[in-house]
Structure formats: structure tokens, C-alpha cells
PDB file of N, CA and C in Angstrom:
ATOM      1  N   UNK A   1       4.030  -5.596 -16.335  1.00  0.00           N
ATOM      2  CA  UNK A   1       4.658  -6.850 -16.652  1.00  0.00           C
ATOM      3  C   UNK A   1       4.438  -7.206 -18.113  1.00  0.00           C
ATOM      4  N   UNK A   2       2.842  -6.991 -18.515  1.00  0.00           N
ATOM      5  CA  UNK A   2       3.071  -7.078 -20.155  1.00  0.00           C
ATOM      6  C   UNK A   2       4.188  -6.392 -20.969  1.00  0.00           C
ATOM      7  N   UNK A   3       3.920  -5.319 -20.746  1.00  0.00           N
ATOM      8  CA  UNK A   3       4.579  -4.084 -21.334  1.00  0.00           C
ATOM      9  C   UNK A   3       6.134  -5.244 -21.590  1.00  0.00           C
ATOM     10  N   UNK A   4       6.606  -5.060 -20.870  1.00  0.00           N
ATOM     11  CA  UNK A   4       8.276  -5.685 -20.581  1.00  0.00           C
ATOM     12  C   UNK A   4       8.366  -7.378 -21.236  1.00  0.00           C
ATOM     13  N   UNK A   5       7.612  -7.615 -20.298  1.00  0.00           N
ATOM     14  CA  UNK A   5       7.750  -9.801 -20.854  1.00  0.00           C
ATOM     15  C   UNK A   5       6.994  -9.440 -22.288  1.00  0.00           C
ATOM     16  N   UNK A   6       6.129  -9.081 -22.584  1.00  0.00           N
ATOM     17  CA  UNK A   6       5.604  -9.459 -23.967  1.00  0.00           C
ATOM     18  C   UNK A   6       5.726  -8.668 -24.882  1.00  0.00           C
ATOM     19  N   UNK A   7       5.322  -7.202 -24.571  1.00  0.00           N
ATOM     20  CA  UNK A   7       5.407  -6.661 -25.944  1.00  0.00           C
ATOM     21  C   UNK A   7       7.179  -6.148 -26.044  1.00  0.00           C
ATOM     22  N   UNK A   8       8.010  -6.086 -25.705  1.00  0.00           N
ATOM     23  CA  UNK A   8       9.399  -5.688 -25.101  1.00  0.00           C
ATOM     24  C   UNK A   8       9.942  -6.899 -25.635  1.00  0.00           C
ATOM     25  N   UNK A   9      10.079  -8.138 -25.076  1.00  0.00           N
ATOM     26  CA  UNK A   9      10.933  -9.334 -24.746  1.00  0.00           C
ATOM     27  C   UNK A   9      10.404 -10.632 -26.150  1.00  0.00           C
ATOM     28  N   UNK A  10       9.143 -11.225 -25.113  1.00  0.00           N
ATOM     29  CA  UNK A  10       8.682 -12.216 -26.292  1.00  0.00           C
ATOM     30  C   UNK A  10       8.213 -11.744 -27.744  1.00  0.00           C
ATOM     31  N   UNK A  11       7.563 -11.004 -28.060  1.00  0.00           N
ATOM     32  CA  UNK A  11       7.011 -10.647 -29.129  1.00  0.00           C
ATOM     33  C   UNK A  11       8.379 -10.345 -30.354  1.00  0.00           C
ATOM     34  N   UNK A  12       9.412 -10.469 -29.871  1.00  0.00           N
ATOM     35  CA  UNK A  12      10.517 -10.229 -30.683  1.00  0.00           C
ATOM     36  C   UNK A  12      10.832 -11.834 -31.275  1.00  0.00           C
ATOM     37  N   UNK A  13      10.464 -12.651 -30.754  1.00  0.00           N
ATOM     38  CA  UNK A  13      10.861 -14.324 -30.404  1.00  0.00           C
ATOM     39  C   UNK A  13       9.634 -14.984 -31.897  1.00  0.00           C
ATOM     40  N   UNK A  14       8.350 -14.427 -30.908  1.00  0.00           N
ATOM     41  CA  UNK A  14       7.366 -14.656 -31.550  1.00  0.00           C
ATOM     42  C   UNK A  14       7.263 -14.115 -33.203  1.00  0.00           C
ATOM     43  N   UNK A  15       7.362 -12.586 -33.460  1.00  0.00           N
ATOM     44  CA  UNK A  15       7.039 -12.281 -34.746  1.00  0.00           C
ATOM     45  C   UNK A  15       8.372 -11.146 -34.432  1.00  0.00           C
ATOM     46  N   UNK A  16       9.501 -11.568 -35.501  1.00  0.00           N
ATOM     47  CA  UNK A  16      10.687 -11.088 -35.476  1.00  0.00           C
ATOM     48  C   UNK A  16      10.771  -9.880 -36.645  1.00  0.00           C
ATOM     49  N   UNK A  17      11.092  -8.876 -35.786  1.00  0.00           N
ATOM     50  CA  UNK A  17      11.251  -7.967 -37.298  1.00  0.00           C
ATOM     51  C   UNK A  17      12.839  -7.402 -37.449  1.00  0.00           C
ATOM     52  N   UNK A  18      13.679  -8.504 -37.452  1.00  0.00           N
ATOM     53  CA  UNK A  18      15.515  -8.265 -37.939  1.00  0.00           C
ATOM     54  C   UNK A  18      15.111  -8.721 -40.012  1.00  0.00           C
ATOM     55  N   UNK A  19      16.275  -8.200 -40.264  1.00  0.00           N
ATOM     56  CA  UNK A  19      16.703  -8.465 -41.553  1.00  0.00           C
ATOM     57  C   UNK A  19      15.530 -10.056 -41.896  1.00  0.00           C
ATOM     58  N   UNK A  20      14.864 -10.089 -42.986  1.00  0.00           N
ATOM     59  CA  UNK A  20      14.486 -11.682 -43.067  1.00  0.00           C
ATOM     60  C   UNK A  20      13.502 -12.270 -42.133  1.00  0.00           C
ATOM     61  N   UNK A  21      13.383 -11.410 -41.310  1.00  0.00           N
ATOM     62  CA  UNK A  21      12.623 -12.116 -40.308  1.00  0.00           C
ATOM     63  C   UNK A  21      13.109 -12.494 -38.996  1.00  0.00           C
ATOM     64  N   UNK A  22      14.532 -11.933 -39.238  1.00  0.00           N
ATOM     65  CA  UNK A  22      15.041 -13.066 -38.150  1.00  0.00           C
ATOM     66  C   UNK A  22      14.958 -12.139 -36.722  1.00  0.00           C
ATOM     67  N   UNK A  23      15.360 -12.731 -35.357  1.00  0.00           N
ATOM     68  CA  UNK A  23      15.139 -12.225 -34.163  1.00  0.00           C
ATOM     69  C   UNK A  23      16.703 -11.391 -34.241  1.00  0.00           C
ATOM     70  N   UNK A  24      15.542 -10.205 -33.730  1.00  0.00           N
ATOM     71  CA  UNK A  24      16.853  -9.051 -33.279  1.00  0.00           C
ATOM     72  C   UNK A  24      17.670  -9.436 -31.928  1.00  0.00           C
ATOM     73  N   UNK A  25      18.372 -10.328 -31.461  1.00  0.00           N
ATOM     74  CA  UNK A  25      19.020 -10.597 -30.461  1.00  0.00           C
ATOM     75  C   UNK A  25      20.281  -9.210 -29.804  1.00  0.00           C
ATOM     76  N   UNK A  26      20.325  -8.280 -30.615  1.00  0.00           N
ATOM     77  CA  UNK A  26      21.001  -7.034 -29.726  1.00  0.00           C
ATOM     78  C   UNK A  26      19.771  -6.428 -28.966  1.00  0.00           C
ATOM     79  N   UNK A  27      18.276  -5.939 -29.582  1.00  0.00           N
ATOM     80  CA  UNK A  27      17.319  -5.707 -29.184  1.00  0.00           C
ATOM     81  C   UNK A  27      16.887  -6.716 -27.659  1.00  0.00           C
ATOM     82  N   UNK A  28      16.631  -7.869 -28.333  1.00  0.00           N
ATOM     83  CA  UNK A  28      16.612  -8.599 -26.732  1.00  0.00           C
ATOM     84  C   UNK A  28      17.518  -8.583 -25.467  1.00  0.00           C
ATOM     85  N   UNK A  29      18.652  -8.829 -26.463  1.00  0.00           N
ATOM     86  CA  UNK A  29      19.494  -8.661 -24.901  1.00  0.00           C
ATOM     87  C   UNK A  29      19.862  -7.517 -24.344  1.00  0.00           C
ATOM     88  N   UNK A  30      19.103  -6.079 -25.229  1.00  0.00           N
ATOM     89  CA  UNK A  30      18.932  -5.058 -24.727  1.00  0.00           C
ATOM     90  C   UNK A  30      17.865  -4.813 -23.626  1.00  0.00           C
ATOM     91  N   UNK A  31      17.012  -5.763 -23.399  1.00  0.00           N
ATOM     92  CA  UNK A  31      15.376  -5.457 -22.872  1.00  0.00           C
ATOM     93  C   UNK A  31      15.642  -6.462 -21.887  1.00  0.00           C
ATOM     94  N   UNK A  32      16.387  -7.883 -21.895  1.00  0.00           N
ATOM     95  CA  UNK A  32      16.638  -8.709 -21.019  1.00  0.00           C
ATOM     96  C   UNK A  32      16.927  -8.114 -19.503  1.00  0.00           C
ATOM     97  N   UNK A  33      18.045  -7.157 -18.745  1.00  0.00           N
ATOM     98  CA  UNK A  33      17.809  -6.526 -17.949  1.00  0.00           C
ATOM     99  C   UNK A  33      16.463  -5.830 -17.340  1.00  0.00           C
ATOM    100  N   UNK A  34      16.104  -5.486 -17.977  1.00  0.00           N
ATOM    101  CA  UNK A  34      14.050  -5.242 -17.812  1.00  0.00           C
ATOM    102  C   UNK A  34      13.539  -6.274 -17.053  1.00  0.00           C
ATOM    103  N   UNK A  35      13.299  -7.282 -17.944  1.00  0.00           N
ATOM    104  CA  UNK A  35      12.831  -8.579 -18.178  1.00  0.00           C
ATOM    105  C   UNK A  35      13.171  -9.096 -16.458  1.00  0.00           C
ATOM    106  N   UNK A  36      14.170  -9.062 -16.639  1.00  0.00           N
ATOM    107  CA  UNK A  36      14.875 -10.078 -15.258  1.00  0.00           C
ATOM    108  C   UNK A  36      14.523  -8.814 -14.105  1.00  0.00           C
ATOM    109  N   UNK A  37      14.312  -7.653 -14.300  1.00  0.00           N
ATOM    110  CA  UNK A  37      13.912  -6.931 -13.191  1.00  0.00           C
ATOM    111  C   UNK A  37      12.448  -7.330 -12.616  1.00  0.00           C
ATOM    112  N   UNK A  38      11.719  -7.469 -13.579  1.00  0.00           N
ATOM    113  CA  UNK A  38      10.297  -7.824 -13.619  1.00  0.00           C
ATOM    114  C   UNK A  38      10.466  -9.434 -13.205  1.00  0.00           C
ATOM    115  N   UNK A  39      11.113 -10.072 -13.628  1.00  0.00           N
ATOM    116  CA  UNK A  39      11.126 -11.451 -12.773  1.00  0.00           C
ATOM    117  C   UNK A  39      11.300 -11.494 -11.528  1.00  0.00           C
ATOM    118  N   UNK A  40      12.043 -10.320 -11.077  1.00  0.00           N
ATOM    119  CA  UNK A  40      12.459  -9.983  -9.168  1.00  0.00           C
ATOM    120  C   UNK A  40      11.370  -9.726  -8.315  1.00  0.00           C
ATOM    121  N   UNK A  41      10.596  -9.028  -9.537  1.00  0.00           N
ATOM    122  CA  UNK A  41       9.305  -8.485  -9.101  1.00  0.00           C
ATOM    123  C   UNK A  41       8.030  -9.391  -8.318  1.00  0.00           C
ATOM    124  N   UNK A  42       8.169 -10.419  -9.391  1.00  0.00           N
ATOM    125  CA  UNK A  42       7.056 -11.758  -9.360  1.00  0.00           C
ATOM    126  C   UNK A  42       7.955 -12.135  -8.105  1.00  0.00           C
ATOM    127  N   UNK A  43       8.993 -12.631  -8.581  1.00  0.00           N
ATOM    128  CA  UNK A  43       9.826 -13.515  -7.321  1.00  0.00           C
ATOM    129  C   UNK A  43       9.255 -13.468  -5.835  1.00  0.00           C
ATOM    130  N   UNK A  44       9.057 -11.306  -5.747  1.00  0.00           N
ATOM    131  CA  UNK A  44       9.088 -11.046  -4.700  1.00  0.00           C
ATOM    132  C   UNK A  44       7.753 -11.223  -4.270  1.00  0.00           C
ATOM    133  N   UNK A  45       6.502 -10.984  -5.300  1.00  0.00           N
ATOM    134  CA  UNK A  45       5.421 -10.348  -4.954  1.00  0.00           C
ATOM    135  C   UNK A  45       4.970 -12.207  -4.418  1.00  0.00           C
ATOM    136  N   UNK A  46       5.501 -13.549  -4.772  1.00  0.00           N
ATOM    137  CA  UNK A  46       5.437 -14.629  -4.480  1.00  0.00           C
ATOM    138  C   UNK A  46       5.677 -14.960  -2.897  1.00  0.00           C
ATOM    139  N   UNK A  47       6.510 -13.837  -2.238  1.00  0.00           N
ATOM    140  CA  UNK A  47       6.997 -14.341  -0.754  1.00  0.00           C
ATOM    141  C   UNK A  47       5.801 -13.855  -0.042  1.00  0.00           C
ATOM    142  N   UNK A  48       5.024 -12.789  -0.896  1.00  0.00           N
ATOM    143  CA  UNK A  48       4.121 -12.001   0.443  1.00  0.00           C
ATOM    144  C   UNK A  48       2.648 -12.596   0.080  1.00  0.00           C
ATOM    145  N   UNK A  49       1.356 -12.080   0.662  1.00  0.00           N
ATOM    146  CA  UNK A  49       0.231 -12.073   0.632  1.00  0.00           C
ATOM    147  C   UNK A  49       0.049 -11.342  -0.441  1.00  0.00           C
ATOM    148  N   UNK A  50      -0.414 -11.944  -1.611  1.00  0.00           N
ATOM    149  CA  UNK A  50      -0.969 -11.639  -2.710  1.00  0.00           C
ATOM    150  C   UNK A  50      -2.093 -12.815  -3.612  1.00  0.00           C
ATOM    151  N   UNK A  51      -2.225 -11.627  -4.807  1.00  0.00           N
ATOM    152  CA  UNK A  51      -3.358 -12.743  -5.155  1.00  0.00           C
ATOM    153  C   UNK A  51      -2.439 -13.921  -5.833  1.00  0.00           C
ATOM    154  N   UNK A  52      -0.566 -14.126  -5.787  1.00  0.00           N
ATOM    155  CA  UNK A  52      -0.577 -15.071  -6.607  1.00  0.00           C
ATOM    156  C   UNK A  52      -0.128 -15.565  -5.287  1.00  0.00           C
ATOM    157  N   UNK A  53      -0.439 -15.438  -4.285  1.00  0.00           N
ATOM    158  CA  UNK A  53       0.521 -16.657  -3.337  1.00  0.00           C
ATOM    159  C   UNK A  53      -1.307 -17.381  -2.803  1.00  0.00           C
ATOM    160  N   UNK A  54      -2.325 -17.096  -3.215  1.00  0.00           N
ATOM    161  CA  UNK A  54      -3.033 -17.422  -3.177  1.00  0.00           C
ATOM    162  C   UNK A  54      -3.577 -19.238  -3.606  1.00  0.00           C
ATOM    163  N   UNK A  55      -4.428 -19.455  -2.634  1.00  0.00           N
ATOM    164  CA  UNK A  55      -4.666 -21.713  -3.092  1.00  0.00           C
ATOM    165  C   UNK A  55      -5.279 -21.234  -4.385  1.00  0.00           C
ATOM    166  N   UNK A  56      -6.506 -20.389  -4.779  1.00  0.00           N
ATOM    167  CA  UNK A  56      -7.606 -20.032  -5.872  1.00  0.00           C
ATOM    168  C   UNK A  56      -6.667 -19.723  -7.064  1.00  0.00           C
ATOM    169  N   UNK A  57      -7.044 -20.121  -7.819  1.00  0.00           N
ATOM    170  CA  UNK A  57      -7.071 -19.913  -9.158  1.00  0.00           C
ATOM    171  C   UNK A  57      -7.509 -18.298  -9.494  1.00  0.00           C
ATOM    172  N   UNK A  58      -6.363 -17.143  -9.510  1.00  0.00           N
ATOM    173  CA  UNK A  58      -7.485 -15.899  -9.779  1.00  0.00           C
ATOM    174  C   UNK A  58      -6.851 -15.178 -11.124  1.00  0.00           C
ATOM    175  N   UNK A  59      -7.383 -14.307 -11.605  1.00  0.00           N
ATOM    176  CA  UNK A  59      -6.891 -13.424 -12.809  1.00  0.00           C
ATOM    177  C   UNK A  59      -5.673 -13.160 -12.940  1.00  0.00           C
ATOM    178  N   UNK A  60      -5.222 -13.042 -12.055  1.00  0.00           N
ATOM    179  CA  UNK A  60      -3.791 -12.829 -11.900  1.00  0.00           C
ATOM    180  C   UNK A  60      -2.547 -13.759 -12.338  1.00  0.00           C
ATOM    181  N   UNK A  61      -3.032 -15.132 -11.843  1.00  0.00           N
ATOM    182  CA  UNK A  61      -2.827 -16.450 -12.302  1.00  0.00           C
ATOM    183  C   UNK A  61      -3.017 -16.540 -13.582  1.00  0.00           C
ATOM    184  N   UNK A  62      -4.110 -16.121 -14.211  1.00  0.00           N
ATOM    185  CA  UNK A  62      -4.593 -16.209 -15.694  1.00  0.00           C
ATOM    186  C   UNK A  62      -4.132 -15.371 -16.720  1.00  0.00           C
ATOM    187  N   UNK A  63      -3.556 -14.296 -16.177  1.00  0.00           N
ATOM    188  CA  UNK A  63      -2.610 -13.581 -17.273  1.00  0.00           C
ATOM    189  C   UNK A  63      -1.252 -13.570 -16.827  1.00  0.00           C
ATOM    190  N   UNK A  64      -0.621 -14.128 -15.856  1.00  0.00           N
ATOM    191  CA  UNK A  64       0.735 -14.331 -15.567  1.00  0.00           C
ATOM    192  C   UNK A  64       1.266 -15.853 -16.343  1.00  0.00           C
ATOM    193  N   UNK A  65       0.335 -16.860 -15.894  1.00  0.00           N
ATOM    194  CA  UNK A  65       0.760 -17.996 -16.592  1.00  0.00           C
ATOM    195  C   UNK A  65       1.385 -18.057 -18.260  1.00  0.00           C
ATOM    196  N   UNK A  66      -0.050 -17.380 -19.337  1.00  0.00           N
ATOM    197  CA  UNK A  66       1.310 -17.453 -20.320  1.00  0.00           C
ATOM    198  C   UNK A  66       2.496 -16.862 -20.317  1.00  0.00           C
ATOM    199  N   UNK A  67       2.240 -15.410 -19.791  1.00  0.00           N
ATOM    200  CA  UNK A  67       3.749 -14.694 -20.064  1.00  0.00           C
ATOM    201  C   UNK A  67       5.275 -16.122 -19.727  1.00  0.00           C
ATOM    202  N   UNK A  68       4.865 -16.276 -18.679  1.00  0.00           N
ATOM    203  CA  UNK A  68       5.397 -17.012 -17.838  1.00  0.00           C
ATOM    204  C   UNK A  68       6.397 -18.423 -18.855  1.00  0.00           C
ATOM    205  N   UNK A  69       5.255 -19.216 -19.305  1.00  0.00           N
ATOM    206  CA  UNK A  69       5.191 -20.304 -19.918  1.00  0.00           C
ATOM    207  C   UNK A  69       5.877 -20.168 -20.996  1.00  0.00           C
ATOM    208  N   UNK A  70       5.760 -19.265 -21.937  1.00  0.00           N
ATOM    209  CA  UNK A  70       6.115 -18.571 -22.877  1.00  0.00           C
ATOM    210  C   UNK A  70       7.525 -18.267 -23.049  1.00  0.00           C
ATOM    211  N   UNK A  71       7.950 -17.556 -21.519  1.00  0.00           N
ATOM    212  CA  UNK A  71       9.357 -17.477 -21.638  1.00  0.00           C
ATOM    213  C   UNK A  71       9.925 -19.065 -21.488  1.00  0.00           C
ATOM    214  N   UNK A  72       9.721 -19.710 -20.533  1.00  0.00           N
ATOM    215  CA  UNK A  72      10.379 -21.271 -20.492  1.00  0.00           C
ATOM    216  C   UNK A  72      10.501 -21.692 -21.660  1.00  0.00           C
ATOM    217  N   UNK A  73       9.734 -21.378 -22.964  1.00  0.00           N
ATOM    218  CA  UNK A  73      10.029 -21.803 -23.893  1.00  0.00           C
ATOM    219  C   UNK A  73      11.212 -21.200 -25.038  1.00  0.00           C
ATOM    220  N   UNK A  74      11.852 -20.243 -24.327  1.00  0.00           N
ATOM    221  CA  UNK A  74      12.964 -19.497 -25.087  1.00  0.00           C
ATOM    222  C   UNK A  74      14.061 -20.504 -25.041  1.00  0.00           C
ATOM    223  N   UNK A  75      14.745 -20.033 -26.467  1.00  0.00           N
ATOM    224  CA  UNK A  75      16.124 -20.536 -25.668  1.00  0.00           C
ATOM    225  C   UNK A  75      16.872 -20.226 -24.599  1.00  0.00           C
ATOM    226  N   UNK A  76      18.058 -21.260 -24.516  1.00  0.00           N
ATOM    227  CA  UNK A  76      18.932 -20.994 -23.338  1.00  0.00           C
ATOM    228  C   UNK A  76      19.563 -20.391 -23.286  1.00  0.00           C
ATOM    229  N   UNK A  77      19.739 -19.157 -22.452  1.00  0.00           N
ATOM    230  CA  UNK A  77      20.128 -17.996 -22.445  1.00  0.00           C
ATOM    231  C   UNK A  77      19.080 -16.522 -22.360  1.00  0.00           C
ATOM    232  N   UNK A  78      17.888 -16.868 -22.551  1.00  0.00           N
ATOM    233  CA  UNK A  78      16.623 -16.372 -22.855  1.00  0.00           C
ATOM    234  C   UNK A  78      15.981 -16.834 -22.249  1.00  0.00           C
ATOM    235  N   UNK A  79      15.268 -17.904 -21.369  1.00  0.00           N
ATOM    236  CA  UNK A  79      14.498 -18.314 -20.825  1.00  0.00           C
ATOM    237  C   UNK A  79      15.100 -17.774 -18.974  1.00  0.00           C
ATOM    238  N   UNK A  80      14.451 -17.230 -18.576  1.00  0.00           N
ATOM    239  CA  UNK A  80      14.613 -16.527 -17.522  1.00  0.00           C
ATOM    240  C   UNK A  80      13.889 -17.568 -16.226  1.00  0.00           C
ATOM    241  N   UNK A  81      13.751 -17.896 -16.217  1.00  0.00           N
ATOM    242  CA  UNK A  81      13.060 -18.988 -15.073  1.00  0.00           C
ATOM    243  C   UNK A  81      13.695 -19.659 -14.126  1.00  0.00           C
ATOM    244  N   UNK A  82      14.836 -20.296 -14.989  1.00  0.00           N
ATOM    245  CA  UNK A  82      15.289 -21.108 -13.765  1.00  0.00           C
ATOM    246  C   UNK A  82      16.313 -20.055 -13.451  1.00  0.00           C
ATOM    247  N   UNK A  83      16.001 -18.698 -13.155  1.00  0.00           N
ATOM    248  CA  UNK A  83      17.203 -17.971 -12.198  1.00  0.00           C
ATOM    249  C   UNK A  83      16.082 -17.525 -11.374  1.00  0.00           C
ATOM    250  N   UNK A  84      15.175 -17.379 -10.962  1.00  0.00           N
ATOM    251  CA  UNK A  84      14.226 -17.307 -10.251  1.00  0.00           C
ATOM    252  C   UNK A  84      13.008 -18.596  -9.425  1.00  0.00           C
ATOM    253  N   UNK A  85      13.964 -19.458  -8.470  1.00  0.00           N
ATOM    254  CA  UNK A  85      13.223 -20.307  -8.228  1.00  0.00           C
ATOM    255  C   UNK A  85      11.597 -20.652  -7.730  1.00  0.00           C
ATOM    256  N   UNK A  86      11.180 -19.183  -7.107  1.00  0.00           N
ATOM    257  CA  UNK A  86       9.729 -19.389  -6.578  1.00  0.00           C
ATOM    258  C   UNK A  86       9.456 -19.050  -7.743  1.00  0.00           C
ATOM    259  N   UNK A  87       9.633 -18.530  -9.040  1.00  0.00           N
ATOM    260  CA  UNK A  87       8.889 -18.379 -10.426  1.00  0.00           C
ATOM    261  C   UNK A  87       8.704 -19.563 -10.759  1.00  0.00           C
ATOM    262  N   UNK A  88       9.874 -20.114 -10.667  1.00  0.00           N
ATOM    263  CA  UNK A  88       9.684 -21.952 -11.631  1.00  0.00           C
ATOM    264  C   UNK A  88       8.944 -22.652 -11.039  1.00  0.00           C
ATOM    265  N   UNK A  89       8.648 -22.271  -9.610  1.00  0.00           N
ATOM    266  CA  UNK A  89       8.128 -23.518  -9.015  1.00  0.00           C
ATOM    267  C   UNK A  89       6.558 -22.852  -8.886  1.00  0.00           C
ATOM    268  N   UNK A  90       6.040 -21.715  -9.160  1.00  0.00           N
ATOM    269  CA  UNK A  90       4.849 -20.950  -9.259  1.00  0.00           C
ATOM    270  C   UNK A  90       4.028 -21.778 -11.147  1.00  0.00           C
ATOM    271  N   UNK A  91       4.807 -21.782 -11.650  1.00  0.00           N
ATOM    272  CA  UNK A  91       4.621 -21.812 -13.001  1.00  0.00           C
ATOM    273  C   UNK A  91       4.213 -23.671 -13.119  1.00  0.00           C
ATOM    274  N   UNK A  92       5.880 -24.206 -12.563  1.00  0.00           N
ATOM    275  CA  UNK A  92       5.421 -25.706 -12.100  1.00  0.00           C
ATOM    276  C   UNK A  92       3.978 -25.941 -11.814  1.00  0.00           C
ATOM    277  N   UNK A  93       3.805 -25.154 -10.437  1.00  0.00           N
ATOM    278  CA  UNK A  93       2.346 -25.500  -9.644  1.00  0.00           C
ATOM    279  C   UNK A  93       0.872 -24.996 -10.576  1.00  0.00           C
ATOM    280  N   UNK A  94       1.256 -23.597 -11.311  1.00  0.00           N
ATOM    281  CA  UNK A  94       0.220 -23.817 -12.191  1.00  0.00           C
ATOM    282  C   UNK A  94       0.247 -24.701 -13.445  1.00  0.00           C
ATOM    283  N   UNK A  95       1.182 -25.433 -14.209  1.00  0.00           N
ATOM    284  CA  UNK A  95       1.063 -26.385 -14.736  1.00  0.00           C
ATOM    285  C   UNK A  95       0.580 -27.656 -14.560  1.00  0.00           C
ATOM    286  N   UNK A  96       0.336 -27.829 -13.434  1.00  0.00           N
ATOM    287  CA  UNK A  96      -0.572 -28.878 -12.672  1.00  0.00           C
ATOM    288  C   UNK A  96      -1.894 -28.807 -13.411  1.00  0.00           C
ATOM    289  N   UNK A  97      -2.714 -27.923 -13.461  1.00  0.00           N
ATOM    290  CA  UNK A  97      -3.909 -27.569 -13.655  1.00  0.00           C
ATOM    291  C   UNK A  97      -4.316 -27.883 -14.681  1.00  0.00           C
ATOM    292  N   UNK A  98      -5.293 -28.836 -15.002  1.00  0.00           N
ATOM    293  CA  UNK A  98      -5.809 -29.498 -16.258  1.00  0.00           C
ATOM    294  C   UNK A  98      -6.091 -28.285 -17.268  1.00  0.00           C
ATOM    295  N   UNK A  99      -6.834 -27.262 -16.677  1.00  0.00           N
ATOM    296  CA  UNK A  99      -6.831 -25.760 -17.350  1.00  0.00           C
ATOM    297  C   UNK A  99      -5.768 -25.672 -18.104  1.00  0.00           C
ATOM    298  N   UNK A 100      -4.488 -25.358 -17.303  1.00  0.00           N
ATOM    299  CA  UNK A 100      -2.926 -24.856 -17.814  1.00  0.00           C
ATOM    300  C   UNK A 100      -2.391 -26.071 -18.934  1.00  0.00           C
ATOM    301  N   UNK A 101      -2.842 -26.795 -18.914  1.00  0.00           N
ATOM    302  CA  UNK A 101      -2.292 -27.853 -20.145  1.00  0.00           C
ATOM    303  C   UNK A 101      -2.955 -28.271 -21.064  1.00  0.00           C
ATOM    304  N   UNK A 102      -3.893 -27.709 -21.075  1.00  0.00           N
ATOM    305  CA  UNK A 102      -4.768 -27.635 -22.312  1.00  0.00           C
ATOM    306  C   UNK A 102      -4.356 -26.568 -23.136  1.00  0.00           C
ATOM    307  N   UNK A 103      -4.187 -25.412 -22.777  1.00  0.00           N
ATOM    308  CA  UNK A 103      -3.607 -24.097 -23.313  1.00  0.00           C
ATOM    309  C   UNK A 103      -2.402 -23.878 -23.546  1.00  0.00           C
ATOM    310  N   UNK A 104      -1.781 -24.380 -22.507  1.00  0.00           N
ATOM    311  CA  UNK A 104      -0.597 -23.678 -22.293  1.00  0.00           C
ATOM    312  C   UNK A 104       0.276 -25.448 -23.116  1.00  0.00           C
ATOM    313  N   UNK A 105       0.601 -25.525 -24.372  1.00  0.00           N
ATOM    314  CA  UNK A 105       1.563 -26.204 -24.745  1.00  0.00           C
ATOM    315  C   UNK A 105       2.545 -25.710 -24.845  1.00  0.00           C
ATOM    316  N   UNK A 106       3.621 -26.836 -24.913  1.00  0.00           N
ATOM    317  CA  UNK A 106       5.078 -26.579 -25.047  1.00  0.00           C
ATOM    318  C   UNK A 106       5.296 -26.167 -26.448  1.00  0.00           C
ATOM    319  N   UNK A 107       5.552 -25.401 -27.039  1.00  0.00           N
ATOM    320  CA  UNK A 107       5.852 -24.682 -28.172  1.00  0.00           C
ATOM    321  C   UNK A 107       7.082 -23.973 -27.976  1.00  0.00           C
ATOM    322  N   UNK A 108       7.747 -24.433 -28.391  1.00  0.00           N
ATOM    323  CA  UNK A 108       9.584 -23.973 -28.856  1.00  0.00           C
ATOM    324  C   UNK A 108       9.583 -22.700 -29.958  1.00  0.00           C
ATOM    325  N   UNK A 109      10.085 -21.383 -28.882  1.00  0.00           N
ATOM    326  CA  UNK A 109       9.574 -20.324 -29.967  1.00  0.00           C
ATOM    327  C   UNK A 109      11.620 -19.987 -30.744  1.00  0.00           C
TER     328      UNK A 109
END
């Protein structure tokens, strides 16, 4: 999931290497198919017994949340979330967490 959401997807958002600086958007919306495969993934791994359908707070939670957060903050068209509703509402529920909002600000990448 790193591999794909971050070093693949966001990290293009984050530190852009097009002409100037700017974001390679053929590159992204080359990797976007990826991206949204790996969102099917979470989607799914959310319906079953796992550590994220879990009440606890576990590691899993702790390195999914930024990826996660991170994308909501793309633009529209780029932010992959709300096509995956148990993601948004996984991400929602860890935003609850006094933890998750201390860290995790809204930053418009």
C-alpha cells in the first residue's frame, strides 16, 4: 500500500518533479488506476476480520491513517475517498481520535 499511495501517487503532490516543480499529472493519472485498486483492497480488507475492522487502536491504523488522510487532501479528481465509502467512513472514525488530530491536519497539498 505504501509502495502505490505514497511513494507512486502522493509523493508526486507532495515534492513534484515536472518542469518547475510542478506536479506531473500524466504520471498521476497514470498510477491513479493502482491507487484505486489498492483502495478496493482496504475497502475490502474493512468488511472482514482484520486488524483494521478492529475497536483497538493497532499499527495498522497507525500507518494507514496518514496515507489515507493525505489523499482526502488532494484535489478533486485525486482524492480517492469518497468513491470508497467504508474508507471514508474508516478514516472519519479514526479522525475522532484526539491522537489523529493532533497529527493528522488538514493540509491542502
Amino acid at each position: 500500500m505504501d509502495k502505490v499511495l505514497v511513494r507512486e501517487y502522493l509523493l508526486e503532490f507532495a515534492f513534484p518533479k515536472g518542469e518547475n516543480n510542478s506536479i506531473r499529472f500524466d504520471v498521476v493519472k497514470e498510477v491513479q488506476p493502482k491507487a484505486a485498486a489498492t483502495f478496493g483492497i482496504i475497502e475490502q480488507l474493512l468488511t472482514e476480520k482484520t486488524a483494521l475492522s478492529s475497536q483497538e487502536f493497532t499499527i495498522a491504523d497507525a500507518l494507514l491513517a496518514p496515507m489515507l488522510h493525505y489523499i482526502s487532501c488532494l484535489p478533486a479528481g485525486f482524492n480517492l475517498i469518497g468513491d470508497y465509502p467504508k474508507v471514508e467512513q474508516y478514516l472519519a472514525d479514526l479522525m475522532t481520535r484526539p491522537s489523529c488530530q493532533k497529527i493528522l491536519t488538514a493540509k491542502k497539498l
